[in-house]
PDB file of N, CA and C in Angstrom:
ATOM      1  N   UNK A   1       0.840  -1.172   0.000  1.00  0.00           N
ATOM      2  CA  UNK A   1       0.000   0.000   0.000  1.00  0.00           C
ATOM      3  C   UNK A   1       0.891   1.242   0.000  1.00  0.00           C
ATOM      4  N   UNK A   2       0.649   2.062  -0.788  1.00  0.00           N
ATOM      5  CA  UNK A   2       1.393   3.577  -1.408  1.00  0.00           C
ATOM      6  C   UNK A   2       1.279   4.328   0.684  1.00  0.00           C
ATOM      7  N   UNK A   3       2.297   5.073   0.860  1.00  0.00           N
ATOM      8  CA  UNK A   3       1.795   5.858   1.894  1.00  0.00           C
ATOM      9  C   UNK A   3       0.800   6.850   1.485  1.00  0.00           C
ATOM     10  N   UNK A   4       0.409   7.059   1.031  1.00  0.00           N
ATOM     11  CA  UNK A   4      -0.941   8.429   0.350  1.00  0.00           C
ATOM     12  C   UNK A   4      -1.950   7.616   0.643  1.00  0.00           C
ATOM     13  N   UNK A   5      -2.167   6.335   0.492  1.00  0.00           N
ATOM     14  CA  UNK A   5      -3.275   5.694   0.906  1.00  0.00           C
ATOM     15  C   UNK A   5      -3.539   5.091   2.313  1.00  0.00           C
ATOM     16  N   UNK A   6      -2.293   5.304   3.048  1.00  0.00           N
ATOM     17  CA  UNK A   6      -2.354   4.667   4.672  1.00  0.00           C
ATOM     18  C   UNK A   6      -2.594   5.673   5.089  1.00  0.00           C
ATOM     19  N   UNK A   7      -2.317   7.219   4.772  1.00  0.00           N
ATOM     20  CA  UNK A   7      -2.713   8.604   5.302  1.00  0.00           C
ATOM     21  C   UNK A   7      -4.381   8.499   4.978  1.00  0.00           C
ATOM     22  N   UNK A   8      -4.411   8.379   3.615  1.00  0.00           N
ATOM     23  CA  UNK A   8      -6.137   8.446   3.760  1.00  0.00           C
ATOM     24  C   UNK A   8      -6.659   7.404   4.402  1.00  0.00           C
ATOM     25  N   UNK A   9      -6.747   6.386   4.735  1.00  0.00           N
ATOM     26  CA  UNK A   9      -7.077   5.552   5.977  1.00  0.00           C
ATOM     27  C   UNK A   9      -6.835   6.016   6.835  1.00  0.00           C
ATOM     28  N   UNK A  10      -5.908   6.155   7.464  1.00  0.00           N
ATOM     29  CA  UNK A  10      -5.499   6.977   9.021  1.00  0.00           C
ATOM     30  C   UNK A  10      -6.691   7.846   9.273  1.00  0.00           C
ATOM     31  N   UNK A  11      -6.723   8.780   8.218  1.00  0.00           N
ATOM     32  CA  UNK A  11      -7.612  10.232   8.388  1.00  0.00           C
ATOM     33  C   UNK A  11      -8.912   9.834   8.701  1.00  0.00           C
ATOM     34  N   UNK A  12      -9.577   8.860   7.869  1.00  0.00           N
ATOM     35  CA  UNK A  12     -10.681   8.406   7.997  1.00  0.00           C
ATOM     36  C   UNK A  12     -11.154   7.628   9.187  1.00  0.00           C
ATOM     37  N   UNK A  13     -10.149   6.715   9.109  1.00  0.00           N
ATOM     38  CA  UNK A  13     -10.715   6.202  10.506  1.00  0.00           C
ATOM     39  C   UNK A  13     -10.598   7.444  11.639  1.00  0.00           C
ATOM     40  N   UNK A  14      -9.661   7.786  11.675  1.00  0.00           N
ATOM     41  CA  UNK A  14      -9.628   8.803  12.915  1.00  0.00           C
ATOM     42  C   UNK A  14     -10.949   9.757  12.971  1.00  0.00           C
ATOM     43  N   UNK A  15     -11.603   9.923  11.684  1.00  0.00           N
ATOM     44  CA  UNK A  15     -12.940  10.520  11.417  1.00  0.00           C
ATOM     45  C   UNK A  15     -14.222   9.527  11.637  1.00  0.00           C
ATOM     46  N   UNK A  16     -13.743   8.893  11.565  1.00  0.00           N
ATOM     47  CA  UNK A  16     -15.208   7.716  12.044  1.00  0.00           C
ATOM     48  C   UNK A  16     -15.165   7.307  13.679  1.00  0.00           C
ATOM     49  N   UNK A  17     -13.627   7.520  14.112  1.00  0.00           N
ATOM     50  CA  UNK A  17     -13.740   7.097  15.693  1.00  0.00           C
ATOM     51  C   UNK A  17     -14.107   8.295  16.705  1.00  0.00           C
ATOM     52  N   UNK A  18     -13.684   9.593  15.765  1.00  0.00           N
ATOM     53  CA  UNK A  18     -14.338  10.687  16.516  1.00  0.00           C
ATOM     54  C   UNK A  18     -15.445  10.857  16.522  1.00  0.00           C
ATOM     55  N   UNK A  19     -16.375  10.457  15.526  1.00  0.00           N
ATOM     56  CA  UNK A  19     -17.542  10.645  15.376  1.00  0.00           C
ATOM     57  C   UNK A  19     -18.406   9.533  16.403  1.00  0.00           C
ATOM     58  N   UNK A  20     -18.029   8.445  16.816  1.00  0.00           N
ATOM     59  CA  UNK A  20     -18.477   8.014  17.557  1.00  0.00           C
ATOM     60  C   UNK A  20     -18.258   8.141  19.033  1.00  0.00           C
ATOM     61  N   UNK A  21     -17.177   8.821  19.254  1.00  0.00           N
ATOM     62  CA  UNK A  21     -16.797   8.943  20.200  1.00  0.00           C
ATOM     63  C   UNK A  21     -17.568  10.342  20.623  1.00  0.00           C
ATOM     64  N   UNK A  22     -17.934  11.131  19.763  1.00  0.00           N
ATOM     65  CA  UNK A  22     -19.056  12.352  20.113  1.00  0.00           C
ATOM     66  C   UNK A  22     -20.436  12.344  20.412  1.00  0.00           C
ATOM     67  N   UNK A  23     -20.876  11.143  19.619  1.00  0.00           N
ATOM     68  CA  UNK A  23     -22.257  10.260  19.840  1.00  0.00           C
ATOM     69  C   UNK A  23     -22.241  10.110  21.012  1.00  0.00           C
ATOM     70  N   UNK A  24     -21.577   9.378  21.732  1.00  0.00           N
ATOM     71  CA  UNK A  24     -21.240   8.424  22.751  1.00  0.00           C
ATOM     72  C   UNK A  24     -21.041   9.594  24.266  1.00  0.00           C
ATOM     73  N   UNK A  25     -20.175  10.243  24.210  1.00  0.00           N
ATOM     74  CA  UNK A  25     -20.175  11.671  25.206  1.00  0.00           C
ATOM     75  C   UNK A  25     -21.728  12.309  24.794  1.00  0.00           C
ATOM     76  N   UNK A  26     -22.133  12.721  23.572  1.00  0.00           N
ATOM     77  CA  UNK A  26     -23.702  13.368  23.608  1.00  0.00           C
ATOM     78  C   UNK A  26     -24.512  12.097  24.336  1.00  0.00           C
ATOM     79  N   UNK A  27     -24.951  11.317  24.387  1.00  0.00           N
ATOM     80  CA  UNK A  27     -25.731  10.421  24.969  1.00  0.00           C
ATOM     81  C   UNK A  27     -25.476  10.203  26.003  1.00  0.00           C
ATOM     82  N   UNK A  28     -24.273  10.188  26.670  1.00  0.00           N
ATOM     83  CA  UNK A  28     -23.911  10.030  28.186  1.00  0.00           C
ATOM     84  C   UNK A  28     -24.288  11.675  28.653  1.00  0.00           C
ATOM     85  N   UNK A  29     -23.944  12.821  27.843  1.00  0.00           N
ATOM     86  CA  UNK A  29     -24.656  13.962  29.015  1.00  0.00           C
ATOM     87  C   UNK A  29     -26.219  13.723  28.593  1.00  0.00           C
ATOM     88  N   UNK A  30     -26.238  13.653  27.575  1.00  0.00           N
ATOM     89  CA  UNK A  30     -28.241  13.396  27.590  1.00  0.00           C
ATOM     90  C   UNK A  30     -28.483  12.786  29.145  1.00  0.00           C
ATOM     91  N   UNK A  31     -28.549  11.520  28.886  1.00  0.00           N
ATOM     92  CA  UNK A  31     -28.749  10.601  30.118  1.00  0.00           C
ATOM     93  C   UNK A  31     -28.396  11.454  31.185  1.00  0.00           C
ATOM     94  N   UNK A  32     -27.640  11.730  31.523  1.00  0.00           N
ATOM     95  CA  UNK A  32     -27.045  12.423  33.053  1.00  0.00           C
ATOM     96  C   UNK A  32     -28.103  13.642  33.307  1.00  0.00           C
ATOM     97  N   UNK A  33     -28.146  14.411  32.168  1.00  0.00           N
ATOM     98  CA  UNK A  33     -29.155  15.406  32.341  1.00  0.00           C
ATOM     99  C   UNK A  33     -30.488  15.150  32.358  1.00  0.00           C
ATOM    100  N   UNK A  34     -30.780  13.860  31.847  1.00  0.00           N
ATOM    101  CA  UNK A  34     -32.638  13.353  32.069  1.00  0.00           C
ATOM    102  C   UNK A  34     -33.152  12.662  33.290  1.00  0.00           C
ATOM    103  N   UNK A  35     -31.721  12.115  34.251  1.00  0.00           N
ATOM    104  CA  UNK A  35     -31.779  11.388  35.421  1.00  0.00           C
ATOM    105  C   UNK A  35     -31.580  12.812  36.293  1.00  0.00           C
ATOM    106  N   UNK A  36     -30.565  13.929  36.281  1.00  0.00           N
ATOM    107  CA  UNK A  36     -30.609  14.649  37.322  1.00  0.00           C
ATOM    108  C   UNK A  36     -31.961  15.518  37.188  1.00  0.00           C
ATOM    109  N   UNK A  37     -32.407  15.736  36.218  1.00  0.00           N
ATOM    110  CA  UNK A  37     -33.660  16.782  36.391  1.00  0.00           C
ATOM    111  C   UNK A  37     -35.113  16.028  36.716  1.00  0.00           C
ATOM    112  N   UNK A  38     -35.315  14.338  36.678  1.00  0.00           N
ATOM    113  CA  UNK A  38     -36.388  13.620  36.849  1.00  0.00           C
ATOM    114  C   UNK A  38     -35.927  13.144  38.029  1.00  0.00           C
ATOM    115  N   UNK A  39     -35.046  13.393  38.704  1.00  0.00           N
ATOM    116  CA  UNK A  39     -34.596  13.209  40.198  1.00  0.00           C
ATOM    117  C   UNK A  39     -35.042  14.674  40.920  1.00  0.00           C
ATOM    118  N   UNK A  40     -34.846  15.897  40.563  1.00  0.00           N
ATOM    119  CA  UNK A  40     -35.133  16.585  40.851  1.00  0.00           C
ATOM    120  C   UNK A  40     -36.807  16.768  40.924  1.00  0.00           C
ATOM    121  N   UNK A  41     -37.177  16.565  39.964  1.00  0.00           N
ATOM    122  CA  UNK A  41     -38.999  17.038  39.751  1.00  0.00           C
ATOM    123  C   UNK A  41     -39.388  15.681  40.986  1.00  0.00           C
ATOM    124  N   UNK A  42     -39.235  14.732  41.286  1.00  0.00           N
ATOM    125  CA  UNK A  42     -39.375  13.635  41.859  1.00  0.00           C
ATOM    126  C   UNK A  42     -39.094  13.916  43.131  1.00  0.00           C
ATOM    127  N   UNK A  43     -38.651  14.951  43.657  1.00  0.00           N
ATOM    128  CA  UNK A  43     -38.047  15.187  45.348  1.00  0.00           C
ATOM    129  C   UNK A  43     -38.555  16.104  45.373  1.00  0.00           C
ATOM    130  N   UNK A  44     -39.161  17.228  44.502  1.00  0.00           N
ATOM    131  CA  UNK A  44     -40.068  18.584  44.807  1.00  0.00           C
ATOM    132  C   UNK A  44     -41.302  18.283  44.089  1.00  0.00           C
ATOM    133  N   UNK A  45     -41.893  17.612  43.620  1.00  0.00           N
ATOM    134  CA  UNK A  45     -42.845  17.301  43.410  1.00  0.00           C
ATOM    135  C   UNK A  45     -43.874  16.037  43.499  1.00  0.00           C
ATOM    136  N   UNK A  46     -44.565  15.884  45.026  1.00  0.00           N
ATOM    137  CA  UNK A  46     -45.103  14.850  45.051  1.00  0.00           C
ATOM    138  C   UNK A  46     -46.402  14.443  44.343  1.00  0.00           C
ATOM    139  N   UNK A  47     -46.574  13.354  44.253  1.00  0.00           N
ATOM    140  CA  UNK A  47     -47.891  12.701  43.099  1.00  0.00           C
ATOM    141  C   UNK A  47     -48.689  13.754  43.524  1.00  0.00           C
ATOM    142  N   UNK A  48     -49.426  14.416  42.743  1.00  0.00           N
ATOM    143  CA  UNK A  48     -51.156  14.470  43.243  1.00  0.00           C
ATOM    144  C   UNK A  48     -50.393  16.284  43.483  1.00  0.00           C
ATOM    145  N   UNK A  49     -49.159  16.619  43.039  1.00  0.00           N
ATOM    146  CA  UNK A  49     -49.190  18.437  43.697  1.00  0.00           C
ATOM    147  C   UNK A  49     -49.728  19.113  42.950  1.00  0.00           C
ATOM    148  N   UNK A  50     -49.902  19.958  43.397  1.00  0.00           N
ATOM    149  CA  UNK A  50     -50.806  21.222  43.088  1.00  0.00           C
ATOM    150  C   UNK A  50     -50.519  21.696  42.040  1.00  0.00           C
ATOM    151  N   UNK A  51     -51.151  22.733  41.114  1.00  0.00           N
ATOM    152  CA  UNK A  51     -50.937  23.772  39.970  1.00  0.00           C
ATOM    153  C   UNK A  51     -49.524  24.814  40.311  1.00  0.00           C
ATOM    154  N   UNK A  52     -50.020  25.123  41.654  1.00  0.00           N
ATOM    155  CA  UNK A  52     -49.134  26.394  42.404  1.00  0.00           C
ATOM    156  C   UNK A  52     -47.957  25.471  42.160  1.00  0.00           C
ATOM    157  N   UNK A  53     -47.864  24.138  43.018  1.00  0.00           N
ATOM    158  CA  UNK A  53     -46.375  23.542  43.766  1.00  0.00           C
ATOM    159  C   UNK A  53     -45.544  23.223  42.073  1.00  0.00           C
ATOM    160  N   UNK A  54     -46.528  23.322  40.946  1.00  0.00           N
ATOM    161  CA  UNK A  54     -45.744  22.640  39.624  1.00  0.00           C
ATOM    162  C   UNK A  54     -45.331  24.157  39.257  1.00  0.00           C
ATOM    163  N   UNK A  55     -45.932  25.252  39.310  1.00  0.00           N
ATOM    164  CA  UNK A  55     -45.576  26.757  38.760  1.00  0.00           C
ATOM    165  C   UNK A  55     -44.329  27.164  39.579  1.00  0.00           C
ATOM    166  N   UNK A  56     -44.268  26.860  40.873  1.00  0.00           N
ATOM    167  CA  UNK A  56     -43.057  27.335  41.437  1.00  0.00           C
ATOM    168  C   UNK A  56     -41.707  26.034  40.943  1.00  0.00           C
ATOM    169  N   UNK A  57     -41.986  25.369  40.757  1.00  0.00           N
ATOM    170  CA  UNK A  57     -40.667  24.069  40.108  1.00  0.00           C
ATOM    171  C   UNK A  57     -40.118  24.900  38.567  1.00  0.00           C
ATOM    172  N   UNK A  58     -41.596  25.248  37.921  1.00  0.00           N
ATOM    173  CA  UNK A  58     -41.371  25.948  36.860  1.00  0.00           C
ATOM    174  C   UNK A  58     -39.913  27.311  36.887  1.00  0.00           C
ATOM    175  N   UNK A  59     -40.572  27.987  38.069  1.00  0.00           N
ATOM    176  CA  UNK A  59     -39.975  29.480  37.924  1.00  0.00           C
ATOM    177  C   UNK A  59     -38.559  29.149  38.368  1.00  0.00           C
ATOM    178  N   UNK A  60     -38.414  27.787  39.509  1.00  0.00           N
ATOM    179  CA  UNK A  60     -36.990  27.721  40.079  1.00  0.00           C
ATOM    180  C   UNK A  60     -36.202  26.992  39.109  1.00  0.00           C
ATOM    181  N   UNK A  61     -36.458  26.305  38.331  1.00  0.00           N
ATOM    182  CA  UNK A  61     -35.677  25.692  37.182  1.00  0.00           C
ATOM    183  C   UNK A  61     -35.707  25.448  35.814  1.00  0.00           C
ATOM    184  N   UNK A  62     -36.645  26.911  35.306  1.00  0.00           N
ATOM    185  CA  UNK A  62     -36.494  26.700  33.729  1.00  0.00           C
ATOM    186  C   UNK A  62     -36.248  28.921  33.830  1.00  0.00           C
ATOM    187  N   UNK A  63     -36.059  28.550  32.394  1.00  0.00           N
ATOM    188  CA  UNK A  63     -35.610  30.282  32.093  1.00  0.00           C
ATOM    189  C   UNK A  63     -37.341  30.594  31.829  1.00  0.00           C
ATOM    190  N   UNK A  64     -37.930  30.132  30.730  1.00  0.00           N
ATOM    191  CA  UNK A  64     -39.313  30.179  30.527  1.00  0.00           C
ATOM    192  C   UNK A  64     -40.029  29.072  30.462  1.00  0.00           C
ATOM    193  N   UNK A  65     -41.298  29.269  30.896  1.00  0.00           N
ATOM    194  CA  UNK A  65     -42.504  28.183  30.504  1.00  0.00           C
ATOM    195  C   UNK A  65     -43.698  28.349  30.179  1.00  0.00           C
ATOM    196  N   UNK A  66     -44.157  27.327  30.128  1.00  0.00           N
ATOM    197  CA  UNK A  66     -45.911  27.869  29.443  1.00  0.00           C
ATOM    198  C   UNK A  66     -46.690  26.759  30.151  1.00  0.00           C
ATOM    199  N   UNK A  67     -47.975  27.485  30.064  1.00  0.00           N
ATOM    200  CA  UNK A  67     -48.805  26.195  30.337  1.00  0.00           C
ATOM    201  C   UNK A  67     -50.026  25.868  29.359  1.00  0.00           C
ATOM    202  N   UNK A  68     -50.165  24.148  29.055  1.00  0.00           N
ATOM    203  CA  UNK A  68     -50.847  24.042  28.342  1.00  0.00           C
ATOM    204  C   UNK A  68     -52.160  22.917  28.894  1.00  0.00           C
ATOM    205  N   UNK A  69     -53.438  23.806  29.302  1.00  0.00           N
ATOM    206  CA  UNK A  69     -54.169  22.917  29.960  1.00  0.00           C
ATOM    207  C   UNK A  69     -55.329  22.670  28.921  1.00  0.00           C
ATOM    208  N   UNK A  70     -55.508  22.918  27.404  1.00  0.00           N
ATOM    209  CA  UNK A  70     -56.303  22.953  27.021  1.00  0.00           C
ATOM    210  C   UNK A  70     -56.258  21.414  25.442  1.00  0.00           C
ATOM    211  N   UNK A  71     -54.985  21.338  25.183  1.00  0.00           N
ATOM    212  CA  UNK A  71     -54.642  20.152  24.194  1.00  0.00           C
ATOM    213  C   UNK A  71     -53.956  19.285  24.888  1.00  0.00           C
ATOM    214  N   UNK A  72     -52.906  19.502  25.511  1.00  0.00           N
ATOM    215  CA  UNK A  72     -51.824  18.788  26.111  1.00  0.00           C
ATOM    216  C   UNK A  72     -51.328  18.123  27.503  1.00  0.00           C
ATOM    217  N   UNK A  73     -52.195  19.085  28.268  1.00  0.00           N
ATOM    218  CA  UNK A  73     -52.548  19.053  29.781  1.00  0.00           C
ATOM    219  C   UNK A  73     -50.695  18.777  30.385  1.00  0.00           C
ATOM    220  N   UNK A  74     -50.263  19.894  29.993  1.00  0.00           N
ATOM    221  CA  UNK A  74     -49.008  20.288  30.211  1.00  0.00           C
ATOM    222  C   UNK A  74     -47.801  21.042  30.449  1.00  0.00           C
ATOM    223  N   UNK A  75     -47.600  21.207  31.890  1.00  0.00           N
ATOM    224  CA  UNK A  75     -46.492  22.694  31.686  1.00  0.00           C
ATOM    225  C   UNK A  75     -45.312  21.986  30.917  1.00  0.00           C
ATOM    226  N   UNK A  76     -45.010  22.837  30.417  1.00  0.00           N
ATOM    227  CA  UNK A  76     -43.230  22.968  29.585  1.00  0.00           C
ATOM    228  C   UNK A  76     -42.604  24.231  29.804  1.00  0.00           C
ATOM    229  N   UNK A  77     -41.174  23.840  30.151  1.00  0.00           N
ATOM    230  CA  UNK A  77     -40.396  25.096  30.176  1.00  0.00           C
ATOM    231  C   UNK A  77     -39.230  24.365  29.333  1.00  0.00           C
ATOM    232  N   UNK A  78     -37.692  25.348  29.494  1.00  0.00           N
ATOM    233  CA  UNK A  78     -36.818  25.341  28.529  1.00  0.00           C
ATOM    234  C   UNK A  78     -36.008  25.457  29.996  1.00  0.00           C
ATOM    235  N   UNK A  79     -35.002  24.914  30.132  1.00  0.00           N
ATOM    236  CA  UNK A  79     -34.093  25.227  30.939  1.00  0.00           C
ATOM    237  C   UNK A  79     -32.393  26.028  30.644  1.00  0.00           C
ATOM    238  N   UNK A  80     -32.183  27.085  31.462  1.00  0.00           N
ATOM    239  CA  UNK A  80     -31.470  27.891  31.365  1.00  0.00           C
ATOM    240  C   UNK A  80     -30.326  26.981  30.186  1.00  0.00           C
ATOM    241  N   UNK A  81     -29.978  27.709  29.119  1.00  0.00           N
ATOM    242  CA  UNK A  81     -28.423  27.054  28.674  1.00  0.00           C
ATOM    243  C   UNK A  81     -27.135  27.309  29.567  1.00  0.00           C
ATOM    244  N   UNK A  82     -25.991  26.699  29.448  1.00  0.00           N
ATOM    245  CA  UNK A  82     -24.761  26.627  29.935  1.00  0.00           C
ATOM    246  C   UNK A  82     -23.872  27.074  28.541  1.00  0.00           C
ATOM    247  N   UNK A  83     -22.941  27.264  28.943  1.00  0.00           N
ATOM    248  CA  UNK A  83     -21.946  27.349  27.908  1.00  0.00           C
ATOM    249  C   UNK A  83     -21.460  26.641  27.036  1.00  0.00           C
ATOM    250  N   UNK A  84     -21.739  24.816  27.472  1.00  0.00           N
ATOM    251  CA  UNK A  84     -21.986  23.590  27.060  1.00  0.00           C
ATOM    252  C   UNK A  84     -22.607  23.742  26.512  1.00  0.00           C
ATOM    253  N   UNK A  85     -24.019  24.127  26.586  1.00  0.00           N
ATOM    254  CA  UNK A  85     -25.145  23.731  25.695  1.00  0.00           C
ATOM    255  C   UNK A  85     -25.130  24.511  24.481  1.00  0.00           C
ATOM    256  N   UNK A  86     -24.384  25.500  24.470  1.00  0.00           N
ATOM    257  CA  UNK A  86     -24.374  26.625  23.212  1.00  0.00           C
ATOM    258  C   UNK A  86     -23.368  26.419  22.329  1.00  0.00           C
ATOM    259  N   UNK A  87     -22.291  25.392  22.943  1.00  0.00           N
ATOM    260  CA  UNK A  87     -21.722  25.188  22.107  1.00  0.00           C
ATOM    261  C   UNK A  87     -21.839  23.722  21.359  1.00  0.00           C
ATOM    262  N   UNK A  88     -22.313  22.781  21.884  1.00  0.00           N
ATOM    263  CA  UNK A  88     -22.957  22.091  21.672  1.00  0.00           C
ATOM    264  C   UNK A  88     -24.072  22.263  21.108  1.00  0.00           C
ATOM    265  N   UNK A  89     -23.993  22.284  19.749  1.00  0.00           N
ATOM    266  CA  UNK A  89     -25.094  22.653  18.330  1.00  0.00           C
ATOM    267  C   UNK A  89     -26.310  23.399  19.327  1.00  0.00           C
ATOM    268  N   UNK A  90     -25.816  24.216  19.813  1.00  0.00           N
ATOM    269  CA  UNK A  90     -27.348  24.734  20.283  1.00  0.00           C
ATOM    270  C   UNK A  90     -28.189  23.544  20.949  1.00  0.00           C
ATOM    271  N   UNK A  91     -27.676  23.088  22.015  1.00  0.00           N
ATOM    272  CA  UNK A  91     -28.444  21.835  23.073  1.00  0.00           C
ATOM    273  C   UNK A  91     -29.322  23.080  23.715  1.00  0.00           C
ATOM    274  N   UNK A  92     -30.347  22.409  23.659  1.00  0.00           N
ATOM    275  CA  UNK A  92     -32.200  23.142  24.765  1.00  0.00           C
ATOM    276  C   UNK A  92     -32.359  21.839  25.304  1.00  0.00           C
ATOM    277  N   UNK A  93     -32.788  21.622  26.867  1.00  0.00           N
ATOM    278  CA  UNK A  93     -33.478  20.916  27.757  1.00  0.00           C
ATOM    279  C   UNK A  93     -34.883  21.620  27.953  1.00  0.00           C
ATOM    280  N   UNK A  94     -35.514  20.424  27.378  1.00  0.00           N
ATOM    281  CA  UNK A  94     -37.302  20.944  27.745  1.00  0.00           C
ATOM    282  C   UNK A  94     -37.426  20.303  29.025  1.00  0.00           C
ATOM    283  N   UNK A  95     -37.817  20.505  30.177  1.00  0.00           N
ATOM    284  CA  UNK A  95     -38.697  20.015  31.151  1.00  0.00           C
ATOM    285  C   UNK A  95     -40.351  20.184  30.919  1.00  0.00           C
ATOM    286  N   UNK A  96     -41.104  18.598  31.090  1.00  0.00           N
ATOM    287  CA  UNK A  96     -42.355  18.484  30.899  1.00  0.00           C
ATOM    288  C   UNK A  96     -43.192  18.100  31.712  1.00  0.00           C
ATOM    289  N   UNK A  97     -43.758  19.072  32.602  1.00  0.00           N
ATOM    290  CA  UNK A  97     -44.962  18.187  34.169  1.00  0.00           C
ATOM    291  C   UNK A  97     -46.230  18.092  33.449  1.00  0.00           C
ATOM    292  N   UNK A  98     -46.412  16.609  33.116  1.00  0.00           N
ATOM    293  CA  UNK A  98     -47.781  16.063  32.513  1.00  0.00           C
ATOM    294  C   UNK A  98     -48.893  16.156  33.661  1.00  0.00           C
ATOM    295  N   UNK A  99     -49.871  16.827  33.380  1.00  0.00           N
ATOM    296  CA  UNK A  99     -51.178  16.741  34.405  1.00  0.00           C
ATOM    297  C   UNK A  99     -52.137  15.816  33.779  1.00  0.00           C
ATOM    298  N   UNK A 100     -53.110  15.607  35.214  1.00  0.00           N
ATOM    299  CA  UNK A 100     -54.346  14.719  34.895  1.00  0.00           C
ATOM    300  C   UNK A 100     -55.065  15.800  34.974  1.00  0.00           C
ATOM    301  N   UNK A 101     -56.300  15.437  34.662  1.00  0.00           N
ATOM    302  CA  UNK A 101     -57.597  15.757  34.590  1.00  0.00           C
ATOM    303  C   UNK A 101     -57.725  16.889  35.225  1.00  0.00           C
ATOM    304  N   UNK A 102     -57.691  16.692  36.747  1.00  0.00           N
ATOM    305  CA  UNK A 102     -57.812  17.723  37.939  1.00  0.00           C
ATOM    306  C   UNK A 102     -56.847  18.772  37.899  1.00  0.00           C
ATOM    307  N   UNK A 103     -56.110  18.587  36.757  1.00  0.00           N
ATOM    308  CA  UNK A 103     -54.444  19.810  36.921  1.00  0.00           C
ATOM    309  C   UNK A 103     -53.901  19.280  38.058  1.00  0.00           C
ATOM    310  N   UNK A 104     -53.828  18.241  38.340  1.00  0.00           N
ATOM    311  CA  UNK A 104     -52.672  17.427  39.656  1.00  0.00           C
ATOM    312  C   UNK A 104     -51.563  17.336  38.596  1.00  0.00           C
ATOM    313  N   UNK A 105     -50.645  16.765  39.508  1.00  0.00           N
ATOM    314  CA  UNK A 105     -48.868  16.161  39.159  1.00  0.00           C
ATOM    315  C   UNK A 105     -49.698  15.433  38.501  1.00  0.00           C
ATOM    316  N   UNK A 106     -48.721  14.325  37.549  1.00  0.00           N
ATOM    317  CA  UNK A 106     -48.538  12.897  36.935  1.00  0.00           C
ATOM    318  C   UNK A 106     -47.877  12.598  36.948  1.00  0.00           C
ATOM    319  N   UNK A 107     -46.787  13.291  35.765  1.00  0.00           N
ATOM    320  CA  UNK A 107     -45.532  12.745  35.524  1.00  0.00           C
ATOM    321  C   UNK A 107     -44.648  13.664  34.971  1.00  0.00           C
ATOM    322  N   UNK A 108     -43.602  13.286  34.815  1.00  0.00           N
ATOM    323  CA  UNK A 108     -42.253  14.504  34.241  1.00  0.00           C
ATOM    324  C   UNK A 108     -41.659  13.722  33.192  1.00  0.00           C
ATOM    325  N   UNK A 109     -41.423  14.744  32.675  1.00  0.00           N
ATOM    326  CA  UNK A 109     -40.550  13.962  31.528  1.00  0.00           C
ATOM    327  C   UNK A 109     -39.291  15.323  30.529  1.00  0.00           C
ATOM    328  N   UNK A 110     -38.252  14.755  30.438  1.00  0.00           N
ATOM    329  CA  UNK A 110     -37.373  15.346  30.186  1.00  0.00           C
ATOM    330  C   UNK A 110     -36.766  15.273  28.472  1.00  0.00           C
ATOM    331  N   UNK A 111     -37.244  16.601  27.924  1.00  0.00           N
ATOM    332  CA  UNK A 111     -36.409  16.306  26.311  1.00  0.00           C
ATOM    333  C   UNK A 111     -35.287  16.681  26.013  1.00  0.00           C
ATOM    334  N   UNK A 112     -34.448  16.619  25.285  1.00  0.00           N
ATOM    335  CA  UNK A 112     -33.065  17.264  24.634  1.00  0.00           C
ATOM    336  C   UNK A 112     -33.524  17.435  23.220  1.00  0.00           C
ATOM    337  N   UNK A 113     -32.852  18.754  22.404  1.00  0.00           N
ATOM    338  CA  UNK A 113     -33.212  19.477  21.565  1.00  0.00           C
ATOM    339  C   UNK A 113     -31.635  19.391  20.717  1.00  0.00           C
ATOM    340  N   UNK A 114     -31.552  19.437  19.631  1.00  0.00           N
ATOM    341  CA  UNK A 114     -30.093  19.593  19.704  1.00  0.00           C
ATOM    342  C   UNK A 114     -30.494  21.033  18.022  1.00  0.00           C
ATOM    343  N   UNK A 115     -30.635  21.804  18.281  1.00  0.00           N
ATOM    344  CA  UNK A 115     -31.257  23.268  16.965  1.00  0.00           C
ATOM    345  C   UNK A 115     -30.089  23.359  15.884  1.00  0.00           C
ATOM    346  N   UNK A 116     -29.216  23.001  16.276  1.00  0.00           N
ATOM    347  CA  UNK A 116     -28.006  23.447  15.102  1.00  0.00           C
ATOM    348  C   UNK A 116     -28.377  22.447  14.021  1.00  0.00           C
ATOM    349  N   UNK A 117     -28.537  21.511  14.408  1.00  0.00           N
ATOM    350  CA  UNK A 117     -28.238  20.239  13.249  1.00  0.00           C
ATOM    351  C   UNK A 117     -29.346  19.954  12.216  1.00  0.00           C
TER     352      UNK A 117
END
C-alpha cells in the first residue's frame, strides 16, 4: 500500500472514531441530564401536587414556561443554557410536568433538543 493511501485511511478512521466517540459523550450527558432533572422534579414534586407547587418548580428551574391545559394538559419550560449547551449545536433541555384531569402532578418527563443540526 502507497503511503498516500495509509494517510487516507489513518484520516478516515480517525474521522469515524471521533464521530463516535461524540455520539457516545452526547448520549452520556443526555442521560445524566434526564436522570438529574427527573430526580429533581421527583423530590419537589409529590404525586397528586398542586398547579401552584408545579408553577413554582417551573420558575426555580427553567428560564421560561408555558402552560398548556387545554390540548396537552401540560407545563413545559426550557431550561437555562450553559456554555456547554451553546456550544454544543445549540443543546435546549425541555422540562415536561404532565397533568391529569384535575391539573394534579402525573408525571415529568425530560427532552433534549439539539437546533443546530
Amino acid at each position: 500500500m502507497s503511503r498516500r493511501r495509509k494517510v487516507v485511511f489513518a484520516v478516515a478512521a480517525a474521522v469515524v472514531l471521533l464521530d463516535i466517540a461524540i455520539a457516545t459523550a452526547l448520549s452520556y450527558y443526555d442521560s445524566h441530564t434526564r436522570k438529574t432533572l427527573l430526580a429533581l422534579a421527583a423530590q419537589e414534586l409529590p404525586t397528586r401536587a398542586s398547579i401552584a407547587d408545579m408553577e413554582q418548580f417551573m420558575r426555580l428551574h427553567t428560564a421560561r414556561f408555558a402552560l398548556d391545559d387545554k390540548y396537552h394538559h401540560e407545563y413545559a419550560g426550557i431550561v437555562p443554557q450553559t456554555r456547554l449547551d451553546r456550544l454544543l449545536f445549540d443543546r435546549k433541555v425541555q422540562v415536561v410536568l404532565k397533568l391529569k384531569e384535575d391539573r394534579t402532578f402525573q408525571s415529568a418527563e425530560v427532552r433534549v433538543y439539539y437546533t443546530a443540526l
